[in-house]
C-alpha atoms as a PDB file:
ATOM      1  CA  UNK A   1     -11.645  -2.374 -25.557  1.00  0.00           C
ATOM      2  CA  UNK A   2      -8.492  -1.271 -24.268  1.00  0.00           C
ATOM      3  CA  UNK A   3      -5.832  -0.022 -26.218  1.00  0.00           C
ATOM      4  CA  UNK A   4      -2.451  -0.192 -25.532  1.00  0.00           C
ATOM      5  CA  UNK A   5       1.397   0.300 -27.160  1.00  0.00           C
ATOM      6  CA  UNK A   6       3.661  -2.763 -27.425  1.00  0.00           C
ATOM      7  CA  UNK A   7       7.140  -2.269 -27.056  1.00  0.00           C
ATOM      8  CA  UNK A   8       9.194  -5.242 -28.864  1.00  0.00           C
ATOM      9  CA  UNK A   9       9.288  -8.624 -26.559  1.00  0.00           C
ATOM     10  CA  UNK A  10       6.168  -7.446 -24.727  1.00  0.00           C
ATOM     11  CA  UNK A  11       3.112 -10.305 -25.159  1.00  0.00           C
ATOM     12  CA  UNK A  12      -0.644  -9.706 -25.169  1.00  0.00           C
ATOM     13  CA  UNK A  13      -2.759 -13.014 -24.898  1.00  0.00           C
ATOM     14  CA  UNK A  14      -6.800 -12.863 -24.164  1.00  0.00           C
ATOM     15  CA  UNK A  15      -8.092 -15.672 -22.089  1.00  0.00           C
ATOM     16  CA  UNK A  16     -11.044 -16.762 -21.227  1.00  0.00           C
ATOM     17  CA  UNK A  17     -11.231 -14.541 -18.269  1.00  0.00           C
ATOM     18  CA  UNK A  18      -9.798 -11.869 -19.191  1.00  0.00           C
ATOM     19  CA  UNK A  19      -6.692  -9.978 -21.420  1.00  0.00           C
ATOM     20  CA  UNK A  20      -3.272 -10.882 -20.073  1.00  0.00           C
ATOM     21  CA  UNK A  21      -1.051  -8.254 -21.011  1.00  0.00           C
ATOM     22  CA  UNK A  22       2.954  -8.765 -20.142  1.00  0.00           C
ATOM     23  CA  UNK A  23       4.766  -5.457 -19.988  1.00  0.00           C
ATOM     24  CA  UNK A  24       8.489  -5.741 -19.424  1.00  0.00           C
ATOM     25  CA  UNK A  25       8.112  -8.995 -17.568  1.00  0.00           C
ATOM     26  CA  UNK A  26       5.354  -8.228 -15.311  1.00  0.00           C
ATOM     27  CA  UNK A  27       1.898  -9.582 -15.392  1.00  0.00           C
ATOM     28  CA  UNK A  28      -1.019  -7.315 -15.545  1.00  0.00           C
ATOM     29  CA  UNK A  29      -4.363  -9.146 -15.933  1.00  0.00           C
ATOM     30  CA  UNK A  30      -7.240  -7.154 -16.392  1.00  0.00           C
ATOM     31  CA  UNK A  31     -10.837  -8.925 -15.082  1.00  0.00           C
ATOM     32  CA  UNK A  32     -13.789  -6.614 -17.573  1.00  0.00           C
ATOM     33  CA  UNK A  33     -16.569  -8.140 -14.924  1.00  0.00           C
ATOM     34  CA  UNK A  34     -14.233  -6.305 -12.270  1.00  0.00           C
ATOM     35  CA  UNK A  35     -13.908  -3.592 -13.671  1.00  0.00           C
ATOM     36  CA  UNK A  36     -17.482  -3.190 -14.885  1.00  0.00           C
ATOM     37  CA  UNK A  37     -18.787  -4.027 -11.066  1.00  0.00           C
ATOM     38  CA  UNK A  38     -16.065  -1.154  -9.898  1.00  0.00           C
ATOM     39  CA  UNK A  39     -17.195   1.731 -12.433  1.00  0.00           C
ATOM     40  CA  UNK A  40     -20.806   0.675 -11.121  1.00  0.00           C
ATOM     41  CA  UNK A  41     -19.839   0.763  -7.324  1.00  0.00           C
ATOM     42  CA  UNK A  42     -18.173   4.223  -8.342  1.00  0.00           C
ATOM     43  CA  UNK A  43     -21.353   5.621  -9.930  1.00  0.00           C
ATOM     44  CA  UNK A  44     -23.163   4.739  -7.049  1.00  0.00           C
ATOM     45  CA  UNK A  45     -21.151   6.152  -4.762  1.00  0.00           C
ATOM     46  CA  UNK A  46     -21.244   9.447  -6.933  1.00  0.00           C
ATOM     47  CA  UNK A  47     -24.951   9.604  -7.265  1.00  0.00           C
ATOM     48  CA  UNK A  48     -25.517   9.070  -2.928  1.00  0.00           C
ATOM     49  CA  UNK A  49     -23.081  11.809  -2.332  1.00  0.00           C
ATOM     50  CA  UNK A  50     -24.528  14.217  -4.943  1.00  0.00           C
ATOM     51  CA  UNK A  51     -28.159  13.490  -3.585  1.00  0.00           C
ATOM     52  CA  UNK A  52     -27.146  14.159  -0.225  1.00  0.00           C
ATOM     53  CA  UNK A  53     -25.856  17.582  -0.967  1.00  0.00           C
ATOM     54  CA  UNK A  54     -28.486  18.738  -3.302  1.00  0.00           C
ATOM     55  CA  UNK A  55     -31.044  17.486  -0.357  1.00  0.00           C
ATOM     56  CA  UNK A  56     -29.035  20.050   2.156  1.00  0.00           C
ATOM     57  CA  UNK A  57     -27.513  18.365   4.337  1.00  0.00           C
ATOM     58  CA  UNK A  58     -23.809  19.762   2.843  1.00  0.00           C
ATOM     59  CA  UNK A  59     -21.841  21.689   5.223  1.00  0.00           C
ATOM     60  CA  UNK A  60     -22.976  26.172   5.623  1.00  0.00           C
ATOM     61  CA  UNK A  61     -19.000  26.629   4.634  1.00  0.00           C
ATOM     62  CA  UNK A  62     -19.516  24.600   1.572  1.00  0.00           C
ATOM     63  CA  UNK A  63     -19.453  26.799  -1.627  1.00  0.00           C
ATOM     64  CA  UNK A  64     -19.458  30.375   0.507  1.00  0.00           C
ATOM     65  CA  UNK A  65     -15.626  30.496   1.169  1.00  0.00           C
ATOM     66  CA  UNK A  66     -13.473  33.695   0.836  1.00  0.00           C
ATOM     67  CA  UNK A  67     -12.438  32.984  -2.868  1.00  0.00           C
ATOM     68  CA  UNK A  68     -15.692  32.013  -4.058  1.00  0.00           C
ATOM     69  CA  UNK A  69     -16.851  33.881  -7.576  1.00  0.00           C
ATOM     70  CA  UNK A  70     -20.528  34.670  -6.655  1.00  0.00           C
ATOM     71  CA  UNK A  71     -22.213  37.479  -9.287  1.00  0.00           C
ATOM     72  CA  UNK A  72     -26.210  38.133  -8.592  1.00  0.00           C
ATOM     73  CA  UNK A  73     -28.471  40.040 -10.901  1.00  0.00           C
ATOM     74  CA  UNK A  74     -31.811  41.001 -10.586  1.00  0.00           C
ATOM     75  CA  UNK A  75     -32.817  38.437 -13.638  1.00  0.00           C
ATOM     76  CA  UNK A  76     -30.141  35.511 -12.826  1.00  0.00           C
ATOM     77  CA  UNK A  77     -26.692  34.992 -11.135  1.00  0.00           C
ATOM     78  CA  UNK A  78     -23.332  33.463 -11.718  1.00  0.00           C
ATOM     79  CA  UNK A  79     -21.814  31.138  -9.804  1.00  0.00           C
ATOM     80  CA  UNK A  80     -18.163  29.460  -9.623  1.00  0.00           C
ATOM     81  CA  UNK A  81     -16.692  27.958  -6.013  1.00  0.00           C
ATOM     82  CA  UNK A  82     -12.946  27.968  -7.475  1.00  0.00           C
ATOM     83  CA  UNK A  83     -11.942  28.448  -3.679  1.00  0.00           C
ATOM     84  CA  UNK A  84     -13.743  25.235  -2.474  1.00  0.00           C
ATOM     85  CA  UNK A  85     -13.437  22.738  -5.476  1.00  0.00           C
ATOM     86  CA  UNK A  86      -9.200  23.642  -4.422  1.00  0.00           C
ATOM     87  CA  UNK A  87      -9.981  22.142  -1.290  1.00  0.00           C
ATOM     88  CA  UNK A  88     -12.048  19.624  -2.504  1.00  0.00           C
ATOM     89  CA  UNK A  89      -9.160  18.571  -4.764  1.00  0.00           C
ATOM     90  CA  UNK A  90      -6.750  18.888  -1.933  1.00  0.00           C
ATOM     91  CA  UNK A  91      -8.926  16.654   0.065  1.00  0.00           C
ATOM     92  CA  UNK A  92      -9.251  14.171  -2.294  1.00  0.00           C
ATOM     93  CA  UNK A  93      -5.566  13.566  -3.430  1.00  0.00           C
ATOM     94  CA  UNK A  94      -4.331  13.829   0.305  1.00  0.00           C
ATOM     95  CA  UNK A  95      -6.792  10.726   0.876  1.00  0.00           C
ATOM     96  CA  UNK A  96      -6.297   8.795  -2.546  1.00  0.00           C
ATOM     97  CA  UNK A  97      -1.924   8.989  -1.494  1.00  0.00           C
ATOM     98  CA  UNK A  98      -2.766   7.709   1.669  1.00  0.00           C
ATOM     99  CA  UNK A  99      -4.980   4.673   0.797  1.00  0.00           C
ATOM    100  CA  UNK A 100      -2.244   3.779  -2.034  1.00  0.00           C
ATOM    101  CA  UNK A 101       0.165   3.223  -0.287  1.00  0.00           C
END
């Protein structure tokens, strides 16, 4: 269910296909099966990329970078790659502005 905040003179009507929401006179119709198949497709993609690190074939310079928070004990060890989950986010919203647009 999506919730959302009318302002006075915008509409909401539900059709058979999906909610049609009008939002200061624009049209914004929202398809569930869509978005169902996308969150899917997006889960997918998630769980390939995660098994292909895990298996090892991640770049060396992947988690060891200057910046890295890397404590080891003899009975256990902390671990935190605040240096390359930066880049990662860097990476990401450079690419996500590009294919936007």
């Amino acid at each position: 269910m999506i919730d959302a905040t009318f302002l006075e003179g915008d509409q909401r009507s539900v059709g058979s296909t999906g909610d049609q929401i009008t939002i200061h006179g624009s049209v914004i119709t929202i398809e569930m099966r869509e978005i169902g198949k996308l969150l899917v497709l997006f889960g997918t993609i998630a769980v390939i990329l995660g098994l292909i690190l895990w298996s090892g074939f991640a770049p060396k310079w992947l988690g060891r970078l200057p910046g890295d928070i890397r404590i080891e004990r003899a009975h256990g060890g902390f671990y935190f790659p605040i240096v390359t989950c930066i880049i990662i986010s860097i990476v990401l919203s450079l690419l996500f502005s590009i294919f936007r647009r």
